[in-house]
C-alpha atoms as a PDB file:
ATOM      1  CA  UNK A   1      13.311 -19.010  -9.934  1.00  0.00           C
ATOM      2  CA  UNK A   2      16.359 -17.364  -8.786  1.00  0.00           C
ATOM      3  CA  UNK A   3      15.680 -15.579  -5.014  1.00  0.00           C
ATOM      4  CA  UNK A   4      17.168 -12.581  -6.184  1.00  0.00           C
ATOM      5  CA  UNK A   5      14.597 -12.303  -8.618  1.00  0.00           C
ATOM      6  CA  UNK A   6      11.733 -13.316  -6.950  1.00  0.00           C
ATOM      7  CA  UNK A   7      12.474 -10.880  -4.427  1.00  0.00           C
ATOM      8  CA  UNK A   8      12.430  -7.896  -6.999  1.00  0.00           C
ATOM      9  CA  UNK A   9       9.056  -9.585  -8.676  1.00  0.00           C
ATOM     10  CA  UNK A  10       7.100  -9.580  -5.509  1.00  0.00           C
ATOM     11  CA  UNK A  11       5.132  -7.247  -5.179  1.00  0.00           C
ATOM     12  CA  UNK A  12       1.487  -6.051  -3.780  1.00  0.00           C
ATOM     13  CA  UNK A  13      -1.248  -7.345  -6.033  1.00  0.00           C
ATOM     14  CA  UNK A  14      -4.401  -5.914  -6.252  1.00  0.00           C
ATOM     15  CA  UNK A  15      -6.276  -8.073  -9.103  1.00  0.00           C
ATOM     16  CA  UNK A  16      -6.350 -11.561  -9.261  1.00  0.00           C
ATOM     17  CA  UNK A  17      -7.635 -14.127 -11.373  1.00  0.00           C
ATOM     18  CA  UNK A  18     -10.487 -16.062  -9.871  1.00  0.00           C
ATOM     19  CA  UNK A  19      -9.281 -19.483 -10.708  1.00  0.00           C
ATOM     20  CA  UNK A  20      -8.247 -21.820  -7.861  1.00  0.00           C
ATOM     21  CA  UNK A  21      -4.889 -22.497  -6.526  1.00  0.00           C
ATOM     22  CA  UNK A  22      -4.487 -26.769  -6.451  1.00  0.00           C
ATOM     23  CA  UNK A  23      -4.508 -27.617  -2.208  1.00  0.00           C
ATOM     24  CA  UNK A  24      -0.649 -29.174  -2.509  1.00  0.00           C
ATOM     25  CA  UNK A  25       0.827 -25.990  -3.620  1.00  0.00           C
ATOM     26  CA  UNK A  26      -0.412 -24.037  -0.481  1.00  0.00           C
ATOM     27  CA  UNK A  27       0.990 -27.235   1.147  1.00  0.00           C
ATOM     28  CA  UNK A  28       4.388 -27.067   0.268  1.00  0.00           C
ATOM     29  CA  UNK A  29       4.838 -23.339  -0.328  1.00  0.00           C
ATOM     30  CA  UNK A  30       3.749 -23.524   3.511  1.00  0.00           C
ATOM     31  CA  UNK A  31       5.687 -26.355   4.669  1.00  0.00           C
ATOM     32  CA  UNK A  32       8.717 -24.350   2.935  1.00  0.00           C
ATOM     33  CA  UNK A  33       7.924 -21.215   4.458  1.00  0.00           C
ATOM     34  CA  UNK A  34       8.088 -22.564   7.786  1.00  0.00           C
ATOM     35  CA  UNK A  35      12.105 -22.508   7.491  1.00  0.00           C
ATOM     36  CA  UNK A  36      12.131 -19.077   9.006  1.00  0.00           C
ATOM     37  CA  UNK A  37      14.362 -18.220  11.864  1.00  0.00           C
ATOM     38  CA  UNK A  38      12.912 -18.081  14.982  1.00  0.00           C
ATOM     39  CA  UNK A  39      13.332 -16.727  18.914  1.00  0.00           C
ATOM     40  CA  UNK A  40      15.067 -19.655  20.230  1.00  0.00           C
ATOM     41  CA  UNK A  41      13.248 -21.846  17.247  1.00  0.00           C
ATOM     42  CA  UNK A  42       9.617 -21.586  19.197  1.00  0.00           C
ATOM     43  CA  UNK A  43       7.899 -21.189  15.840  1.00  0.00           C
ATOM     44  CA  UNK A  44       4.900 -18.877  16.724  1.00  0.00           C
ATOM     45  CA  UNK A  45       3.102 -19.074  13.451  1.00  0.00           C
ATOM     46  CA  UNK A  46       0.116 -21.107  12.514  1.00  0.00           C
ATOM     47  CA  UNK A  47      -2.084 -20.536   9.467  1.00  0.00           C
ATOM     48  CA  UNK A  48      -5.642 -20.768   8.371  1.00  0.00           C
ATOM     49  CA  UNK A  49      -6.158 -21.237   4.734  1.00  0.00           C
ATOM     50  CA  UNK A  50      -9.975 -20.461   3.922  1.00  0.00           C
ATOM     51  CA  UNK A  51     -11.186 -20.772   0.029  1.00  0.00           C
ATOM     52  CA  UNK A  52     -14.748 -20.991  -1.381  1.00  0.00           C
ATOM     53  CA  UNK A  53     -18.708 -20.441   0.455  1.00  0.00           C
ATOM     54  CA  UNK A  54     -16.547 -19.833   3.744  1.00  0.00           C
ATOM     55  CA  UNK A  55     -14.236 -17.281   2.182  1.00  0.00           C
ATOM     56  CA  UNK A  56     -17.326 -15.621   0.518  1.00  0.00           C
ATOM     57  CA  UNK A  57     -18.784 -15.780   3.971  1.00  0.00           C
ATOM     58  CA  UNK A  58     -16.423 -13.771   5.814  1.00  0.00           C
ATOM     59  CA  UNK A  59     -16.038 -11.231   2.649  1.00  0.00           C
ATOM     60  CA  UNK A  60     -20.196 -10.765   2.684  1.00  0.00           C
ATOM     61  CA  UNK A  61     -20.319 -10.237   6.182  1.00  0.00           C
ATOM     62  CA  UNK A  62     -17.241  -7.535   5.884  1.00  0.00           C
ATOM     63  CA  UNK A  63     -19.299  -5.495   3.688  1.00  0.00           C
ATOM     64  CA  UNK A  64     -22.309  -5.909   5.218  1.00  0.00           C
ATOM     65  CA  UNK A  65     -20.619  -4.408   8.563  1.00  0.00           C
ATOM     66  CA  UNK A  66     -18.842  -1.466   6.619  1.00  0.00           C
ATOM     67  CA  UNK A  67     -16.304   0.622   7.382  1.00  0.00           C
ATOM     68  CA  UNK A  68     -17.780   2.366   9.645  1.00  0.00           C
ATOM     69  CA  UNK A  69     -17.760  -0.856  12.003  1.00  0.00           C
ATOM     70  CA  UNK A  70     -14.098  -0.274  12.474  1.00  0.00           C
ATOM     71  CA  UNK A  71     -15.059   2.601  15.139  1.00  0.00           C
ATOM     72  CA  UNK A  72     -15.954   0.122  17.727  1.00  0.00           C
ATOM     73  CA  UNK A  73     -14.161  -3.279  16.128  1.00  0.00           C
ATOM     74  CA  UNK A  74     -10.472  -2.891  16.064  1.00  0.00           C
ATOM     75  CA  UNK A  75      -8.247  -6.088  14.691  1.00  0.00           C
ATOM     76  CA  UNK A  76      -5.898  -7.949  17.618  1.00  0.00           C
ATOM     77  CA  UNK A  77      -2.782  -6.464  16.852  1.00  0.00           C
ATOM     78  CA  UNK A  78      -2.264  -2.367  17.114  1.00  0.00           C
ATOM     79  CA  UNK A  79      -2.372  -0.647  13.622  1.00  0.00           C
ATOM     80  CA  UNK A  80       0.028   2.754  13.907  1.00  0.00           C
ATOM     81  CA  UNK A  81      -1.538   5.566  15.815  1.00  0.00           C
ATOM     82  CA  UNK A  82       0.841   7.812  14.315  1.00  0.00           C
ATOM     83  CA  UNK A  83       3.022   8.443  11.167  1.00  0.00           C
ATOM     84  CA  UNK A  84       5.980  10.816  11.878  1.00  0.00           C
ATOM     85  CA  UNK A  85       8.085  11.620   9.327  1.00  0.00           C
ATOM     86  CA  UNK A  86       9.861  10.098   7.282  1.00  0.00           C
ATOM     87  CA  UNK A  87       7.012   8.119   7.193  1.00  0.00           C
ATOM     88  CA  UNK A  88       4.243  10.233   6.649  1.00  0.00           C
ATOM     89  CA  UNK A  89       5.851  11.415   3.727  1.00  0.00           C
ATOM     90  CA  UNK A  90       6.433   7.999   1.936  1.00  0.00           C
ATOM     91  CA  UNK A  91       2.699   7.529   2.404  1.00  0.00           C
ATOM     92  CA  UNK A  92       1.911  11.024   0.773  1.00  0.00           C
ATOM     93  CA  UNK A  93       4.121  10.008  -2.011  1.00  0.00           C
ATOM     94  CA  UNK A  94       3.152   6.906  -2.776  1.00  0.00           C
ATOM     95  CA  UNK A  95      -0.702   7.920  -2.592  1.00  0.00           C
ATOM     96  CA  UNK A  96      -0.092  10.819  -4.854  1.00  0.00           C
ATOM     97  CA  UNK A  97       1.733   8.168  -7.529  1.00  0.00           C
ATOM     98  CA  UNK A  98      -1.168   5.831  -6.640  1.00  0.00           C
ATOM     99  CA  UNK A  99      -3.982   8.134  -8.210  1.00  0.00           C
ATOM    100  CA  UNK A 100      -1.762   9.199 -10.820  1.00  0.00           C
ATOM    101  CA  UNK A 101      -0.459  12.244  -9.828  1.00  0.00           C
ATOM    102  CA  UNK A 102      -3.847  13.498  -8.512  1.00  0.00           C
ATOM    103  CA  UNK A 103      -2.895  15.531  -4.703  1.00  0.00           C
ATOM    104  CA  UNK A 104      -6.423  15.677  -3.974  1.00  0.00           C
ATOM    105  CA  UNK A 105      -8.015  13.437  -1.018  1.00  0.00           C
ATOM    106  CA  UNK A 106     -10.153  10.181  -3.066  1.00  0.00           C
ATOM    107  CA  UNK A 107     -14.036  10.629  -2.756  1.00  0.00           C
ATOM    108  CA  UNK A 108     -15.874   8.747  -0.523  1.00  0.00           C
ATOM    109  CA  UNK A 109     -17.133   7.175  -3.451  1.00  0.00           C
ATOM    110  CA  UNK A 110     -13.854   6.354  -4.424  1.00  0.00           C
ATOM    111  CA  UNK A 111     -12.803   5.073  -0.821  1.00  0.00           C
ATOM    112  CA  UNK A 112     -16.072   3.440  -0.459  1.00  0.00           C
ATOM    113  CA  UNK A 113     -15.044   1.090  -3.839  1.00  0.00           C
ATOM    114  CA  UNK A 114     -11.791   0.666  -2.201  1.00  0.00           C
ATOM    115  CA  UNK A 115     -12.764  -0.464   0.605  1.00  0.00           C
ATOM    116  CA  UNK A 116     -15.316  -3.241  -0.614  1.00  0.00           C
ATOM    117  CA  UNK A 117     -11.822  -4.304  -3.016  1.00  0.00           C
ATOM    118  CA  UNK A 118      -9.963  -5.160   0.089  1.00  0.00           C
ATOM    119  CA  UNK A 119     -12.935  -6.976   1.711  1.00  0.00           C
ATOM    120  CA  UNK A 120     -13.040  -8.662  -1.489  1.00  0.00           C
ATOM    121  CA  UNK A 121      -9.190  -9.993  -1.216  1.00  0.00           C
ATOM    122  CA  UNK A 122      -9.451  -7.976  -4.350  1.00  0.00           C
ATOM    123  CA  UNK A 123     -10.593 -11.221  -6.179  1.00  0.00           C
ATOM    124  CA  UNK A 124      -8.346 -13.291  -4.948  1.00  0.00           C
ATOM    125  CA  UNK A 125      -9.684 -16.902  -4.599  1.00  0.00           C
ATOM    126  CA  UNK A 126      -7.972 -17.994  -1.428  1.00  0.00           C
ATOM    127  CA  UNK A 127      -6.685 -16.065   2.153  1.00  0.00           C
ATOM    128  CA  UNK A 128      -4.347 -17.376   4.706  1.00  0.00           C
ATOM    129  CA  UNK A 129      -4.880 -16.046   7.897  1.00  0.00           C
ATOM    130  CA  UNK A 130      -1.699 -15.739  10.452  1.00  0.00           C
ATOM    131  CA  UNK A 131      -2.086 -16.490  13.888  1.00  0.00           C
ATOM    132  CA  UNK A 132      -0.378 -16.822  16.941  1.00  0.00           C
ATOM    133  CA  UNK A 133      -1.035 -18.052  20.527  1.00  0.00           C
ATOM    134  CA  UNK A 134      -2.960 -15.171  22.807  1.00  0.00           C
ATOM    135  CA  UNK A 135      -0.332 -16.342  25.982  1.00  0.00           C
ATOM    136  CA  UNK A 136       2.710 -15.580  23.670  1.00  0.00           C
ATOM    137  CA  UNK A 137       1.999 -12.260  22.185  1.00  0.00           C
ATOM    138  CA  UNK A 138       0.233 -11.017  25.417  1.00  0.00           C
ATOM    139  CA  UNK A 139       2.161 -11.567  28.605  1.00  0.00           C
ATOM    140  CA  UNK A 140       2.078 -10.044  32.232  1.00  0.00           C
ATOM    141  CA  UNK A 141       4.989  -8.034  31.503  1.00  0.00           C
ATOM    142  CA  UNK A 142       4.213  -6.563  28.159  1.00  0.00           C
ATOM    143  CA  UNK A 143       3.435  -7.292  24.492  1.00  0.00           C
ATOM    144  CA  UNK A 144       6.170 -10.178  22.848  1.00  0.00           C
ATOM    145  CA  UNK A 145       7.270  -8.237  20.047  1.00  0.00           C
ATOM    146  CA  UNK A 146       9.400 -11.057  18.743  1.00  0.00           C
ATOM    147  CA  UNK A 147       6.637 -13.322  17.879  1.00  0.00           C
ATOM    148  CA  UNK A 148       5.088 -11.081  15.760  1.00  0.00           C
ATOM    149  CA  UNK A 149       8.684 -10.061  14.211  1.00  0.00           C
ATOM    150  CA  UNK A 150       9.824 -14.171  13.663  1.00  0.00           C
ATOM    151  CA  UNK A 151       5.898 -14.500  12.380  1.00  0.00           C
ATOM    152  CA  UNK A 152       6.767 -11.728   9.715  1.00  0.00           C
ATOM    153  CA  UNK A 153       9.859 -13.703   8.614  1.00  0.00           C
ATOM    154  CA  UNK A 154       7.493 -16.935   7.754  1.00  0.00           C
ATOM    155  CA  UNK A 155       4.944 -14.606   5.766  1.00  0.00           C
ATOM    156  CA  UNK A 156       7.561 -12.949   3.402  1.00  0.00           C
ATOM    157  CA  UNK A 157       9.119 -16.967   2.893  1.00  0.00           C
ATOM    158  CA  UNK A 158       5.001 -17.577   2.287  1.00  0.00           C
ATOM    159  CA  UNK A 159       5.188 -14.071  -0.291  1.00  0.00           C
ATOM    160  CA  UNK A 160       8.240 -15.146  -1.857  1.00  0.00           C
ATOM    161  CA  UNK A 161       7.564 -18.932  -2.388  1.00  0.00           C
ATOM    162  CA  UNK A 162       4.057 -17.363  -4.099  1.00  0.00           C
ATOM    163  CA  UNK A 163       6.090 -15.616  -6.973  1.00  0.00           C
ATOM    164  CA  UNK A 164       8.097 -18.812  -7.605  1.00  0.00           C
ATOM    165  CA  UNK A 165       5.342 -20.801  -8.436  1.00  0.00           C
ATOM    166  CA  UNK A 166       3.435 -18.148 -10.474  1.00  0.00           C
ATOM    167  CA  UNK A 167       1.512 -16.906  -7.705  1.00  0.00           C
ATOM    168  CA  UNK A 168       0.819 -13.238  -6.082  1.00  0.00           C
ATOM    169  CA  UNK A 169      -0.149 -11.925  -2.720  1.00  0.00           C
ATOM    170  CA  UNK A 170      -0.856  -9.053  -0.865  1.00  0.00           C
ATOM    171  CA  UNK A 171      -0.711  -8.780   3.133  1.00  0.00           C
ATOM    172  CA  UNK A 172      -3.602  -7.153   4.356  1.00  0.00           C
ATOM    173  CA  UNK A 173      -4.495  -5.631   7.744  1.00  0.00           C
ATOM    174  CA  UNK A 174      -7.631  -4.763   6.743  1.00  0.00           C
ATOM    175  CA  UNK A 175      -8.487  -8.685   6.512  1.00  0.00           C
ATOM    176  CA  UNK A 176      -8.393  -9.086  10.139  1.00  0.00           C
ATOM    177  CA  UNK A 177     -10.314  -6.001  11.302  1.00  0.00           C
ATOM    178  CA  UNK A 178     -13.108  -7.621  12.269  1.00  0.00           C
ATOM    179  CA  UNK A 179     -11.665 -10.828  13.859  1.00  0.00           C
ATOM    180  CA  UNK A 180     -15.123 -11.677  15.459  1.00  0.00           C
ATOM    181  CA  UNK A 181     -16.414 -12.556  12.449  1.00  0.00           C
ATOM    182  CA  UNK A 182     -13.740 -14.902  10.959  1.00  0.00           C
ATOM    183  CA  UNK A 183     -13.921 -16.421  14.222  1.00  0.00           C
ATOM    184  CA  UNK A 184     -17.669 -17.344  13.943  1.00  0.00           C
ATOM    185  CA  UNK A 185     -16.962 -18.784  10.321  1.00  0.00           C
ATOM    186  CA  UNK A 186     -13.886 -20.412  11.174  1.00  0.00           C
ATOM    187  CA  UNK A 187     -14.181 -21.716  14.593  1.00  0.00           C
ATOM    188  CA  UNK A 188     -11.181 -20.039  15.434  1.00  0.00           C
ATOM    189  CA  UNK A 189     -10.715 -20.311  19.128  1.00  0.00           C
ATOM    190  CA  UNK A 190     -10.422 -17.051  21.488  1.00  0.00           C
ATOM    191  CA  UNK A 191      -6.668 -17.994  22.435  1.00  0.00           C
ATOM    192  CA  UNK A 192      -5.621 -17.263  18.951  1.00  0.00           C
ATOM    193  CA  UNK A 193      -4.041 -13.859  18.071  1.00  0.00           C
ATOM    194  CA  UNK A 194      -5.671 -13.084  14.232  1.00  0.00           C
ATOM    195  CA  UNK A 195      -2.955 -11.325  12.851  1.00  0.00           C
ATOM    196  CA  UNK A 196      -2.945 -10.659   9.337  1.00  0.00           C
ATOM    197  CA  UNK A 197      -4.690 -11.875   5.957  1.00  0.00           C
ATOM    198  CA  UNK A 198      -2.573 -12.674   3.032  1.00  0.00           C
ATOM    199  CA  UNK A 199      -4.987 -12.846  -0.022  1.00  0.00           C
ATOM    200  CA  UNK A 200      -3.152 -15.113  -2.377  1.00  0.00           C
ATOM    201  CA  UNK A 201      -3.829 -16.379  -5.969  1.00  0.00           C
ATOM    202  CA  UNK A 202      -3.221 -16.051  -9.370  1.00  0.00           C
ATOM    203  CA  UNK A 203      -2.242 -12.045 -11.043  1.00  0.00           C
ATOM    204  CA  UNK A 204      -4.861 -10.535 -13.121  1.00  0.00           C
ATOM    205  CA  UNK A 205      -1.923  -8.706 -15.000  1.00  0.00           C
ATOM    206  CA  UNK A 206      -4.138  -7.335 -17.970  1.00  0.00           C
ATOM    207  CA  UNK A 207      -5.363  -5.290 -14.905  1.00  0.00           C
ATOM    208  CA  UNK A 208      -3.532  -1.928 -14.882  1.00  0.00           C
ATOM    209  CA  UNK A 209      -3.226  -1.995 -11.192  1.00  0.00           C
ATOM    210  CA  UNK A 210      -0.970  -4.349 -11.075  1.00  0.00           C
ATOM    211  CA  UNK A 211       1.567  -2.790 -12.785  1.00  0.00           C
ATOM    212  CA  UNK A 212       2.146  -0.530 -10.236  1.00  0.00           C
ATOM    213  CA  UNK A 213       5.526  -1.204  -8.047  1.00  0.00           C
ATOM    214  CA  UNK A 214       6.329   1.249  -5.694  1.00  0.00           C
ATOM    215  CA  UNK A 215       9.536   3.066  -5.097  1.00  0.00           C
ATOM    216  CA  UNK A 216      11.975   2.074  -2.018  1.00  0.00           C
ATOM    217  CA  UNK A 217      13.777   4.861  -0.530  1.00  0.00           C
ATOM    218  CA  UNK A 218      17.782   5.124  -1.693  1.00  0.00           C
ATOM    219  CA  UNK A 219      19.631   2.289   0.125  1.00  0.00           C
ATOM    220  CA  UNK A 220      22.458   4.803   1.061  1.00  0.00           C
ATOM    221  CA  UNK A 221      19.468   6.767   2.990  1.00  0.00           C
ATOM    222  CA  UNK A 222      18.756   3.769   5.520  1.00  0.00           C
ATOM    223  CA  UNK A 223      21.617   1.856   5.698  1.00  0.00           C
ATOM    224  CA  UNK A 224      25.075   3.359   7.944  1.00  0.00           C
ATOM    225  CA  UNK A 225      28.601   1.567   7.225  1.00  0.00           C
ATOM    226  CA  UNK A 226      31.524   1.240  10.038  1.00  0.00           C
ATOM    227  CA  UNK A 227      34.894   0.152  10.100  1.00  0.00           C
ATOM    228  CA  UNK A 228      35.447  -0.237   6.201  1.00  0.00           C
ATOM    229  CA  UNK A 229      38.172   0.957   4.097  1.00  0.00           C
END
């Protein structure tokens, strides 16, 4: 597939297919991802591909702590305390567009379903966790930004290389929010920053969620030009 095109293709997916992705495709789409630039070519990524009982075993215990578990359990690398704008307002927009022109806040029926969704990977059959040495992210003097910035570069190679073999994903924070418990499934030692969940696996597209592909602010709104004619 051209890159161009899987670039516009990718996007969030929020139904998949249960069926099984074969071991050597998350194999090479890895090995390929891990062409990313790096800080001086250190390479902070590692992943943790989980399928199957052990997947199921992390999602279970996920639901079984709730979200209200997220009060005291926080995942290992700081979500946003604040949204000032412009951002605020992209989120208001794109939540309005999400329940269909609705303004009103969901239930917490409806939040309650959504929330068991992401626990669930949303179906999907297989997650690959990102994480990065404790030491690297974590230092005396403050937090390594650049890890987590040169890890983010290897995850949208991983995203991309998904859509070019008939694949979809969707990064999720809300994978890693309770890192003590993929720990205890996964043997994941305490050295290891768990940084994000990418559910991965094949689209459900007769889903109607899926269709959805959100809007991207004007390019002429971001982007500032000097010394052209």
């Amino acid at each position: 597939m051209d890159l161009v095109e899987a670039i516009r293709q990718r996007k969030s997916i929020r139904a998949f297919k249960p069926d099984p992705i074969e071991k050597n495709m998350l194999v090479e789409i890895i090995e390929q991802a891990q062409r990313a630039p790096s800080w001086a070519n250190t390479q902070p990524w590692e992943f943790v591909v989980v399928t199957g009982a052990k997947l199921k075993a992390i999602q279970d215990a996920f639901i079984k702590r709730g979200p209200q578990g997220m009060q005291t359990s926080q995942s290992e690398v700081a979500r946003p305390y604040d949204f000032p704008e412009p951002y605020i307002s992209r989120i208001k927009s794109m939540q309005v567009k999400e329940n269909k022109g609705r303004t009103s806040q969901a239930t917490p029926e409806e939040m309650a379903a959504r929330m068991n969704l992401n626990f669930r990977h949303y179906g999907a059959p297989c997650c690959i966790y990102l994480v990065i040495n404790k030491n690297f992210v974590y230092q005396e003097k403050g937090v390594n930004v650049w890890s987590l910035y040169d890890s983010g570069s290897a995850v949208q190679n991983l995203m991309l290389l998904a859509v070019d073999n008939g694949l979809g994903t969707i990064a999720q924070a809300m994978a890693v929010v309770y890192p003590d418990i993929i720990r205890k499934e996964l043997g994941i030692s305490a050295d290891k920053v768990i940084a994000l969940g990418i559910a991965i696996g094949y689209p459900d597209w007769e889903n109607e969620v899926n269709d959805d592909y959100r809007d991207r602010v004007p390019q002429d709104e971001i982007t500032t030009f000097y010394g052209f004619s």
